[in-house]
Protein backbone atom coordinates (compact mmCIF):
# COMPACT_ATOMS: atom_id res chain seq x y z
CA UNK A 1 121.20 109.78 74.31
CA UNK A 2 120.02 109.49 78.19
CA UNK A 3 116.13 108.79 78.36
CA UNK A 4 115.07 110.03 81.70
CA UNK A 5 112.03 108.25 83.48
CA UNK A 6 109.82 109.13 85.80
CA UNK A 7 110.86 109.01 89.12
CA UNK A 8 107.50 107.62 91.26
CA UNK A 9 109.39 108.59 94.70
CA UNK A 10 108.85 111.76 93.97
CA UNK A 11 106.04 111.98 90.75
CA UNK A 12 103.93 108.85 91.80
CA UNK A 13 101.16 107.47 89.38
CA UNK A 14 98.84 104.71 89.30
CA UNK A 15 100.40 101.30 88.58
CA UNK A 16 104.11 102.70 90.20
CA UNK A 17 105.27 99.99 92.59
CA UNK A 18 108.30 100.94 95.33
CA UNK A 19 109.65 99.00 97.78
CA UNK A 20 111.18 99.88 101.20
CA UNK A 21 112.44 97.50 103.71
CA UNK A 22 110.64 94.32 101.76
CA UNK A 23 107.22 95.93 102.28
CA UNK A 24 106.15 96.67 98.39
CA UNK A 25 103.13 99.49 98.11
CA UNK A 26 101.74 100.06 94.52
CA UNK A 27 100.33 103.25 93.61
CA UNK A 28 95.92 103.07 92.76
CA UNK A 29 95.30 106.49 92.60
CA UNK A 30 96.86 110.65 93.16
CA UNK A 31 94.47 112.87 93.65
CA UNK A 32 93.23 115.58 95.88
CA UNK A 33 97.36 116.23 97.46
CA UNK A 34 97.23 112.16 98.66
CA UNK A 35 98.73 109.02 97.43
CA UNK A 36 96.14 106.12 97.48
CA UNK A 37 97.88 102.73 97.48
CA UNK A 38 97.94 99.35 97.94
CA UNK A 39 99.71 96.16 98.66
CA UNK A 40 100.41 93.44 95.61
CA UNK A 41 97.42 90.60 96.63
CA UNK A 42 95.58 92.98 98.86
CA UNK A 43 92.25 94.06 98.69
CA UNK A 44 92.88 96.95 101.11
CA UNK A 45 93.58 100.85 100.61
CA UNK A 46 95.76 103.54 102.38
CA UNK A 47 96.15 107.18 101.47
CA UNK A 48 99.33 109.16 102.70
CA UNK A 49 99.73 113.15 102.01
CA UNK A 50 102.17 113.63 98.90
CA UNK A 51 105.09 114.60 101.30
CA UNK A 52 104.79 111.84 104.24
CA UNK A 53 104.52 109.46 100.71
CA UNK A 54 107.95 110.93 99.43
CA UNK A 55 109.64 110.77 102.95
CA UNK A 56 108.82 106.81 103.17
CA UNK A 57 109.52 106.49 99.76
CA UNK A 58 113.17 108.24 100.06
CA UNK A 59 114.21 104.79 101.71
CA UNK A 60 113.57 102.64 98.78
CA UNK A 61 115.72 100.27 97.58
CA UNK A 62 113.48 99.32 94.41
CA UNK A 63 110.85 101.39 92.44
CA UNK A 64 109.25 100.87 89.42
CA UNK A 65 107.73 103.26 87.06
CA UNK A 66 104.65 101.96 85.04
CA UNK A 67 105.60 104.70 81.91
């Protein structure tokens, strides 16, 4: 039996990590349409909109879901 997980390129939630081009961003926070998120050892905080998040995210050659 196939388990399917979450996919966070296209369901992101806080703790998902995903990687494009070397440049890692993990997920903080979803809320109001926007994707807050961060970089691993970095104190500071973007926000895309869900579909500009997905588009970026589409490159990725590693993702993690945190369950």
């Amino acid at each position: 039996m196939m388990v399917e997980q979450r996919d966070p390129r296209i369901d992101p939630q806080p703790g998902d990590s995903v990687t494009v081009d070397g440049e890692t961003r993990e997920v903080e926070a979803v809320r109001d349409g926007r994707i807050y998120y961060s970089w691993p050892g970095k104190i500071a905080v973007r926000s895309l909109f869900e579909a500009s998040w997905r588009s970026w995210a589409d490159k990725a050659s590693v993702w993690n879901a945190r369950a």
